[in-house]
PDB file of N, CA and C in Angstrom:
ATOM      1  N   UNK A   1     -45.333 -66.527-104.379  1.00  0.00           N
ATOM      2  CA  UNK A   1     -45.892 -65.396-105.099  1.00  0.00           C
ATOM      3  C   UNK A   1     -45.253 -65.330-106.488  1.00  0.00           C
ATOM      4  N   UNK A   2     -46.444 -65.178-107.076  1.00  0.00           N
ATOM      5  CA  UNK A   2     -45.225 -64.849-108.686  1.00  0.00           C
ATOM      6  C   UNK A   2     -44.836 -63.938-109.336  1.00  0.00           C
ATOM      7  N   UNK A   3     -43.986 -64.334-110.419  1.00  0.00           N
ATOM      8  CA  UNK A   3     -43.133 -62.903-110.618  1.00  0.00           C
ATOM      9  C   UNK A   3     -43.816 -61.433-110.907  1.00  0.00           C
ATOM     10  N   UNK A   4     -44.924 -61.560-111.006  1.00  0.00           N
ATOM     11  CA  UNK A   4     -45.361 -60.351-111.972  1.00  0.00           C
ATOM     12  C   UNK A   4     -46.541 -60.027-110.652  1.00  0.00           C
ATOM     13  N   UNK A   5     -46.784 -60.721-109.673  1.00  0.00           N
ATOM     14  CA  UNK A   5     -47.623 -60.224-108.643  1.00  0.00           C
ATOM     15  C   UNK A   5     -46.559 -59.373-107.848  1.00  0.00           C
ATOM     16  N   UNK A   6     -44.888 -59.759-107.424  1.00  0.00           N
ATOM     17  CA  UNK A   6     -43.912 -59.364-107.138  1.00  0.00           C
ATOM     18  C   UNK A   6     -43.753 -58.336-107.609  1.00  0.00           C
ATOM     19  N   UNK A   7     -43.649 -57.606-108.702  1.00  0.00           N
ATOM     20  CA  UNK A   7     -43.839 -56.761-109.600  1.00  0.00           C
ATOM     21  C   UNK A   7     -44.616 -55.463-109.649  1.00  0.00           C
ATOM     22  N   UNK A   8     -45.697 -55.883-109.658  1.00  0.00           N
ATOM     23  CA  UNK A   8     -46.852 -55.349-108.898  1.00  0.00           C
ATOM     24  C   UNK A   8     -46.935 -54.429-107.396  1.00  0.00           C
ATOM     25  N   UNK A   9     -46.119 -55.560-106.275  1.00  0.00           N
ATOM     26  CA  UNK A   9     -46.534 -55.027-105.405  1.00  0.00           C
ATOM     27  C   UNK A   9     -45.098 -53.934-105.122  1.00  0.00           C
ATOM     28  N   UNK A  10     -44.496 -54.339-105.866  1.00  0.00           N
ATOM     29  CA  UNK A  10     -43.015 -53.459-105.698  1.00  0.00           C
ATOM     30  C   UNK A  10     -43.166 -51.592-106.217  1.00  0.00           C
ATOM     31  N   UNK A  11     -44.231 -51.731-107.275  1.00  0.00           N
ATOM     32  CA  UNK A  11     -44.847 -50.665-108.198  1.00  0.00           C
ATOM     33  C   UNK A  11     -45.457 -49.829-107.043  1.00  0.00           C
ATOM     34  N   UNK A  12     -46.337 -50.543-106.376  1.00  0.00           N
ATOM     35  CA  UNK A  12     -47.414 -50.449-105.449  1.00  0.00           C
ATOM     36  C   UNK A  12     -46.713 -49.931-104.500  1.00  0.00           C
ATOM     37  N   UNK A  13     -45.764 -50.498-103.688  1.00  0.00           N
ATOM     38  CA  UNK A  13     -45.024 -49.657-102.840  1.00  0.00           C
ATOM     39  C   UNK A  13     -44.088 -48.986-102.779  1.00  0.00           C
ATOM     40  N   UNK A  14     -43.810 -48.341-104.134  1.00  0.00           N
ATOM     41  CA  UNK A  14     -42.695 -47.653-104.811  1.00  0.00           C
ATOM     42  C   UNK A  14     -43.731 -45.774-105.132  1.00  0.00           C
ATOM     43  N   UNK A  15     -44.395 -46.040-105.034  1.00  0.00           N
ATOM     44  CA  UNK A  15     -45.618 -45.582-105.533  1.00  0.00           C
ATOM     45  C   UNK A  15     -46.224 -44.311-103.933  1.00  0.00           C
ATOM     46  N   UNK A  16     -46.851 -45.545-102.845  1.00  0.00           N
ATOM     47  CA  UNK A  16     -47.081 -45.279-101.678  1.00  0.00           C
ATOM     48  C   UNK A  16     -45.951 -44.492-101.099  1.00  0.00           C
ATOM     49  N   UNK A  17     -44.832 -44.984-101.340  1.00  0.00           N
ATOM     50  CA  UNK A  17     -43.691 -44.259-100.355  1.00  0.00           C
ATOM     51  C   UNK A  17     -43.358 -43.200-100.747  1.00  0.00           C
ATOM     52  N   UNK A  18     -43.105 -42.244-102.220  1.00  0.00           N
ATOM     53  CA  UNK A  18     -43.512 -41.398-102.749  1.00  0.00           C
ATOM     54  C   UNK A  18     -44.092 -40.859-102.664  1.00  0.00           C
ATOM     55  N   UNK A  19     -45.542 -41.279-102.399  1.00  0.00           N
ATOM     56  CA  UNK A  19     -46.333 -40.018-102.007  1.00  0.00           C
ATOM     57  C   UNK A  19     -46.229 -39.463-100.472  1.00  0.00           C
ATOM     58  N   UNK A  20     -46.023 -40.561 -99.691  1.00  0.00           N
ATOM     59  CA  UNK A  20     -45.469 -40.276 -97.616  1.00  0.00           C
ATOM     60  C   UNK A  20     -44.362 -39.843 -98.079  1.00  0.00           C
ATOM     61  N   UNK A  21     -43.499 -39.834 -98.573  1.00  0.00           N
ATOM     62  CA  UNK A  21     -42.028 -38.590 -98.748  1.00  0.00           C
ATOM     63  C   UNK A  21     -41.993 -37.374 -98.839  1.00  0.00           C
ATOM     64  N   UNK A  22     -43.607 -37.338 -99.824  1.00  0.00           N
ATOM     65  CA  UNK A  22     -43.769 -35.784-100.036  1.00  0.00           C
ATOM     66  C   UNK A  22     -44.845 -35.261 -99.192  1.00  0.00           C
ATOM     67  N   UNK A  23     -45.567 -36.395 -98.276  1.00  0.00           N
ATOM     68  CA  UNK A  23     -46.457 -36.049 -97.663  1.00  0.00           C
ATOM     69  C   UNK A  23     -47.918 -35.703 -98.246  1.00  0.00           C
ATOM     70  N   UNK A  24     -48.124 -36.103 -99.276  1.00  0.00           N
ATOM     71  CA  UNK A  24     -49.241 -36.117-100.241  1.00  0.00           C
ATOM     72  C   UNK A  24     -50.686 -36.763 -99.541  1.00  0.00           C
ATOM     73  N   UNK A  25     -51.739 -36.674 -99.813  1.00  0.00           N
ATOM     74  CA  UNK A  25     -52.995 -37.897 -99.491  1.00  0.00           C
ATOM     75  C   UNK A  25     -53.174 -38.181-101.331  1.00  0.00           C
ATOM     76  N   UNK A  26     -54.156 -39.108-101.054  1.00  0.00           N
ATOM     77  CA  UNK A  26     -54.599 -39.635-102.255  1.00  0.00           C
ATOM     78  C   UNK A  26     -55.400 -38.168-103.477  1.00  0.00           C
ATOM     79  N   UNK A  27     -56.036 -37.644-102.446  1.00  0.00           N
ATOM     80  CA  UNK A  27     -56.790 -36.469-102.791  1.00  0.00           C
ATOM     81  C   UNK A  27     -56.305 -35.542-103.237  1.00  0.00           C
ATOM     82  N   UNK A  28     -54.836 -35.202-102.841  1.00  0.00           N
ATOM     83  CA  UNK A  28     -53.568 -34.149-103.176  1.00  0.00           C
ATOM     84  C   UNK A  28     -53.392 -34.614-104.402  1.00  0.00           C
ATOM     85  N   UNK A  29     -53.135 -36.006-105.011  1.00  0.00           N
ATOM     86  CA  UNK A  29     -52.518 -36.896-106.127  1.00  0.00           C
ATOM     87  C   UNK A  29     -53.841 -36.359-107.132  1.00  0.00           C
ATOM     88  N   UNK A  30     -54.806 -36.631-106.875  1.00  0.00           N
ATOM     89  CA  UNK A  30     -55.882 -36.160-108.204  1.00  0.00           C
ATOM     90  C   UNK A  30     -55.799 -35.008-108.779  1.00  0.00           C
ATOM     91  N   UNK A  31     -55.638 -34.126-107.577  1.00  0.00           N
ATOM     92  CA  UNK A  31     -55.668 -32.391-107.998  1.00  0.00           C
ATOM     93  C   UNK A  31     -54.104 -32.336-108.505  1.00  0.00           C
ATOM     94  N   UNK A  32     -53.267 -32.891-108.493  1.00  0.00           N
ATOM     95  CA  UNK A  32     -52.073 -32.996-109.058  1.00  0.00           C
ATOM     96  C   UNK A  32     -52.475 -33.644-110.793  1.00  0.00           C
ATOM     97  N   UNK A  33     -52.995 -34.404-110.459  1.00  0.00           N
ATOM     98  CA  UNK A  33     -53.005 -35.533-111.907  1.00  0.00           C
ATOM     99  C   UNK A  33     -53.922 -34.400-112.941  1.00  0.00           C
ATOM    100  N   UNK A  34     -55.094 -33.986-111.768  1.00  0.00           N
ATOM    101  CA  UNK A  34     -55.840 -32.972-112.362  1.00  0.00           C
ATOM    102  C   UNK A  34     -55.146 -31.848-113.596  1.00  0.00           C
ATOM    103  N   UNK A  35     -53.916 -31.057-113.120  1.00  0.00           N
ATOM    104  CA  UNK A  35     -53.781 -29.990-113.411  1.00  0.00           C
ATOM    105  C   UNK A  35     -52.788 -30.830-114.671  1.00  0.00           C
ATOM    106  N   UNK A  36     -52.726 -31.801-114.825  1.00  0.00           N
ATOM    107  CA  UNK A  36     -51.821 -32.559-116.293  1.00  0.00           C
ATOM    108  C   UNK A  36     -53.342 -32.975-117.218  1.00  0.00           C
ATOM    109  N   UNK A  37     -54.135 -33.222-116.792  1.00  0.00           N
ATOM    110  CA  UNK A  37     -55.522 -33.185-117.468  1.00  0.00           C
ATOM    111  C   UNK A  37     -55.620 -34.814-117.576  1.00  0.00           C
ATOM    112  N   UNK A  38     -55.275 -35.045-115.960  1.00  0.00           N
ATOM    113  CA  UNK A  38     -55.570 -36.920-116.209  1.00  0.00           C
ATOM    114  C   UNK A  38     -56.828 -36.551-114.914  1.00  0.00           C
ATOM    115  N   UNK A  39     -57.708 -37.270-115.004  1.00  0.00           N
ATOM    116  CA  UNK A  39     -59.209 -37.415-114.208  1.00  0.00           C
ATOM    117  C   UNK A  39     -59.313 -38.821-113.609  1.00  0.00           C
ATOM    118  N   UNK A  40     -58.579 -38.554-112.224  1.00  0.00           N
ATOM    119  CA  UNK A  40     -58.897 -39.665-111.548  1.00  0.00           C
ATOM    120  C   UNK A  40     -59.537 -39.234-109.638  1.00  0.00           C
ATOM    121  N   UNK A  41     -60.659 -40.026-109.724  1.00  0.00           N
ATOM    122  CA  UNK A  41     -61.443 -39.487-108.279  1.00  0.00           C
ATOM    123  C   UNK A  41     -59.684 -39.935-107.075  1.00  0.00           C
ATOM    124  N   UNK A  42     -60.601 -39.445-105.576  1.00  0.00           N
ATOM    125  CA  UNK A  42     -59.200 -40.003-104.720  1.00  0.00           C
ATOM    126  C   UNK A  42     -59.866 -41.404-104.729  1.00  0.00           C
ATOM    127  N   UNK A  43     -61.081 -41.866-104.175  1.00  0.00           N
ATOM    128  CA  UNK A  43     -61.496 -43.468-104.492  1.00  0.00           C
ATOM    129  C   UNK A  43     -60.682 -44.366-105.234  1.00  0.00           C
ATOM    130  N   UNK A  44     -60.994 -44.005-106.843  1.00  0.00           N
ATOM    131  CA  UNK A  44     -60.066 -44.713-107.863  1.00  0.00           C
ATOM    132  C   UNK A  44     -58.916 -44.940-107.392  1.00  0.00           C
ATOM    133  N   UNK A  45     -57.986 -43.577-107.419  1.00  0.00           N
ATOM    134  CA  UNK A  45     -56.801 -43.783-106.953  1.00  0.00           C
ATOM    135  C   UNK A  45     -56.181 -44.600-105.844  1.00  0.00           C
ATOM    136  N   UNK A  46     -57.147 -44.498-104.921  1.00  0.00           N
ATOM    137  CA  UNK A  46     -56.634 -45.872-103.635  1.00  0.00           C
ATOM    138  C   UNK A  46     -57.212 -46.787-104.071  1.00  0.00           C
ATOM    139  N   UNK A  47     -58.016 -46.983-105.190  1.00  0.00           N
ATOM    140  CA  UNK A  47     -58.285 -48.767-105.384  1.00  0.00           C
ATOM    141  C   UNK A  47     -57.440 -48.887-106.112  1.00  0.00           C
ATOM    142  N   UNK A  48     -56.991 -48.415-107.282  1.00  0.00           N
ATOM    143  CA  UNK A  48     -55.803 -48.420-108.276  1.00  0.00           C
ATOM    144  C   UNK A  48     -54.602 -49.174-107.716  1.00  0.00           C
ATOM    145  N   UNK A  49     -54.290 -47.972-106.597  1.00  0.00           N
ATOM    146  CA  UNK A  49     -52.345 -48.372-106.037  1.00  0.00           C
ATOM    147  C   UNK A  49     -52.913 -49.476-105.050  1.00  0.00           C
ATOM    148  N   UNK A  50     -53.817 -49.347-104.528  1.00  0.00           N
ATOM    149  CA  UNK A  50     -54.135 -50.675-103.380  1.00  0.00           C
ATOM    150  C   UNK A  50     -53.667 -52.120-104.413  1.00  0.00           C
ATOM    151  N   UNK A  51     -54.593 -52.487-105.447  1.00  0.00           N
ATOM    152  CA  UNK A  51     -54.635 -53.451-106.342  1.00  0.00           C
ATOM    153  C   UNK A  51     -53.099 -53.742-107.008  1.00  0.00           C
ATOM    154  N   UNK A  52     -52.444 -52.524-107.142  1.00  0.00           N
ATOM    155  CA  UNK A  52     -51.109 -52.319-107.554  1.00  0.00           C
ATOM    156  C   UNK A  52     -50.746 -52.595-109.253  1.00  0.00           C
ATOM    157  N   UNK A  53     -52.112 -53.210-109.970  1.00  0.00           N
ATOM    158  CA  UNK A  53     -51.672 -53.639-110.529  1.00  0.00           C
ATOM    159  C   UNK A  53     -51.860 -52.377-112.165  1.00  0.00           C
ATOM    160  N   UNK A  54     -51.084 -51.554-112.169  1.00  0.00           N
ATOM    161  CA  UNK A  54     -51.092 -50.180-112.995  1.00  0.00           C
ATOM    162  C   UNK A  54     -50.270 -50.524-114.180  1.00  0.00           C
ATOM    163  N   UNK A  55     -50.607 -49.369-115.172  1.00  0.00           N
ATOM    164  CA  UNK A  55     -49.522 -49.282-115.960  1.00  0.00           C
ATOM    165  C   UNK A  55     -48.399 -48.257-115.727  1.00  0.00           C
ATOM    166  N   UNK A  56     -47.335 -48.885-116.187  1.00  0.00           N
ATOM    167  CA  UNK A  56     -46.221 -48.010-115.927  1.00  0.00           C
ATOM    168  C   UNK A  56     -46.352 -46.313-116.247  1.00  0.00           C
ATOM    169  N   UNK A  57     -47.061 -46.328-117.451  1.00  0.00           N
ATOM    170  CA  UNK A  57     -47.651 -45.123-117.939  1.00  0.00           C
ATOM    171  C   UNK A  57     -48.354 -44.346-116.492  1.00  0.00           C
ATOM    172  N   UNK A  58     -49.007 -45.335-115.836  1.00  0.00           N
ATOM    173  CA  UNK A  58     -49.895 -43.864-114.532  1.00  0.00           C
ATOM    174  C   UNK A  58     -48.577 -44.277-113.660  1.00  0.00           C
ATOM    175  N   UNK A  59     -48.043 -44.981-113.613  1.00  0.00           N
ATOM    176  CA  UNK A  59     -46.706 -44.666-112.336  1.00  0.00           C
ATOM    177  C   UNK A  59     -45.781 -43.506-112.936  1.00  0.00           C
ATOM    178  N   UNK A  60     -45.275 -43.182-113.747  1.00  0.00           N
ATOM    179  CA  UNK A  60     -45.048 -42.306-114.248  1.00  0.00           C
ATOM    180  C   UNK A  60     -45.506 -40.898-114.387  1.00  0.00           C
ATOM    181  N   UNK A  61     -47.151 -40.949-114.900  1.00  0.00           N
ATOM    182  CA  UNK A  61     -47.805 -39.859-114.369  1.00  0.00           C
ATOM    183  C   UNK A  61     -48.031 -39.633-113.281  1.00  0.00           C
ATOM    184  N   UNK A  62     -48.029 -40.281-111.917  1.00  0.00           N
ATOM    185  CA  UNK A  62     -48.131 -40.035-110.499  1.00  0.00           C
ATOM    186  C   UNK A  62     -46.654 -39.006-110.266  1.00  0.00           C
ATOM    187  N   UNK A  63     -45.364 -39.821-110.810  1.00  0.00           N
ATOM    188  CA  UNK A  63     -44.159 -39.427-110.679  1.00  0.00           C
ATOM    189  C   UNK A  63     -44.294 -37.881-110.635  1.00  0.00           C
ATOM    190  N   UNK A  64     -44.353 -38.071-111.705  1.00  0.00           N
ATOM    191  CA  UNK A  64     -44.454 -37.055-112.892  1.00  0.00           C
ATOM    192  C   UNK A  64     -45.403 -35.748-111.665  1.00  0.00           C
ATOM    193  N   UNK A  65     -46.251 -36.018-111.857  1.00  0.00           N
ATOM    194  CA  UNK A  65     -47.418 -34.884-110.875  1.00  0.00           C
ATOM    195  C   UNK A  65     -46.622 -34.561-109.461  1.00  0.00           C
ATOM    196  N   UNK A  66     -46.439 -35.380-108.642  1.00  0.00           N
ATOM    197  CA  UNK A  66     -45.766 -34.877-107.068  1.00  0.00           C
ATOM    198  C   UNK A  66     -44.033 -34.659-107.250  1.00  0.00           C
ATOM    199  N   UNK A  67     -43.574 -34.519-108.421  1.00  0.00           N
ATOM    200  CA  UNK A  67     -42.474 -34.299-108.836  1.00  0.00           C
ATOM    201  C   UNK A  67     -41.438 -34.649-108.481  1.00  0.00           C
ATOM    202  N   UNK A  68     -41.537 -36.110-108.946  1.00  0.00           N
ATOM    203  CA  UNK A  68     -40.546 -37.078-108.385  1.00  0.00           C
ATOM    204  C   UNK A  68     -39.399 -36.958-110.156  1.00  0.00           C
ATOM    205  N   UNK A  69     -37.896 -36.718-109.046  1.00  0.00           N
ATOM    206  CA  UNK A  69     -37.411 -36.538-110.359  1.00  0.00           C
ATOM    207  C   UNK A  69     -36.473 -37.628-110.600  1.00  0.00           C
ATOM    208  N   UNK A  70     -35.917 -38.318-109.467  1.00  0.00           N
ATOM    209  CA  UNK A  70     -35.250 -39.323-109.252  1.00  0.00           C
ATOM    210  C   UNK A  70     -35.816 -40.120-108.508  1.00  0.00           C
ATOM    211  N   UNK A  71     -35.472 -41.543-109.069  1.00  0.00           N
ATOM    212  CA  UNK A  71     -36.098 -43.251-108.304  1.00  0.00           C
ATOM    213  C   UNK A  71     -34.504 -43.746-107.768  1.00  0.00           C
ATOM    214  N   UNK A  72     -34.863 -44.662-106.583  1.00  0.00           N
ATOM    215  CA  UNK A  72     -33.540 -45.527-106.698  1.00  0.00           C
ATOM    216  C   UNK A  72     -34.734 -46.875-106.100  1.00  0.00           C
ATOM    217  N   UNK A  73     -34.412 -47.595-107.095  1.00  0.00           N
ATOM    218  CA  UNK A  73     -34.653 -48.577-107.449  1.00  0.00           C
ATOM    219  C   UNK A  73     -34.168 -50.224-106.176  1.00  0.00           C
ATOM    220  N   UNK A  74     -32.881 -49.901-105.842  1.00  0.00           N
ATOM    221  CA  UNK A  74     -31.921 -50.920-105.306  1.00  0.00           C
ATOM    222  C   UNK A  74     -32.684 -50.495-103.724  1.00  0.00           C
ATOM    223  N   UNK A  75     -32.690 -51.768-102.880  1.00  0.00           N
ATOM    224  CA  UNK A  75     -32.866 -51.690-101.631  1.00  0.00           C
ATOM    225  C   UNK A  75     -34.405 -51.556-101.348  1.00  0.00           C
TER     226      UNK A  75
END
């Protein structure tokens, strides 16, 4: 696998586990993204993180919306 598919899927499941921490659905994440004035259906959004392949910018705004204030990165 290469580095930047690695990358990807690390985003991708950095992402997923975040939202099962807070107990979120995909559908919770829009009406979240909603109220920052980003417009994404729940569809999009699970093809988006499925594909993994985002910009750091909407991983951030996901963060950002279910109010993730700290990452740990290691492990």
């Amino acid at each position: 696998m290469a580095r930047g598919q690695r990358r990807e899927r690390r985003a991708k499941n950095l992402l997923k586990a975040e939202l099962k921490r807070k107990g979120l659905t995909y559908a919770q994440l829009a009406e979240k993204l909603a109220t920052m004035d980003i417009h994404e259906t729940e569809r999009n959004l699970n093809n988006k993180i499925s594909r993994g392949g985002f910009s750091a910018a909407f991983l951030l705004q996901c963060l950002t919306a279910v109010g993730t204030t700290t990452l740990r990165l290691d492990g």
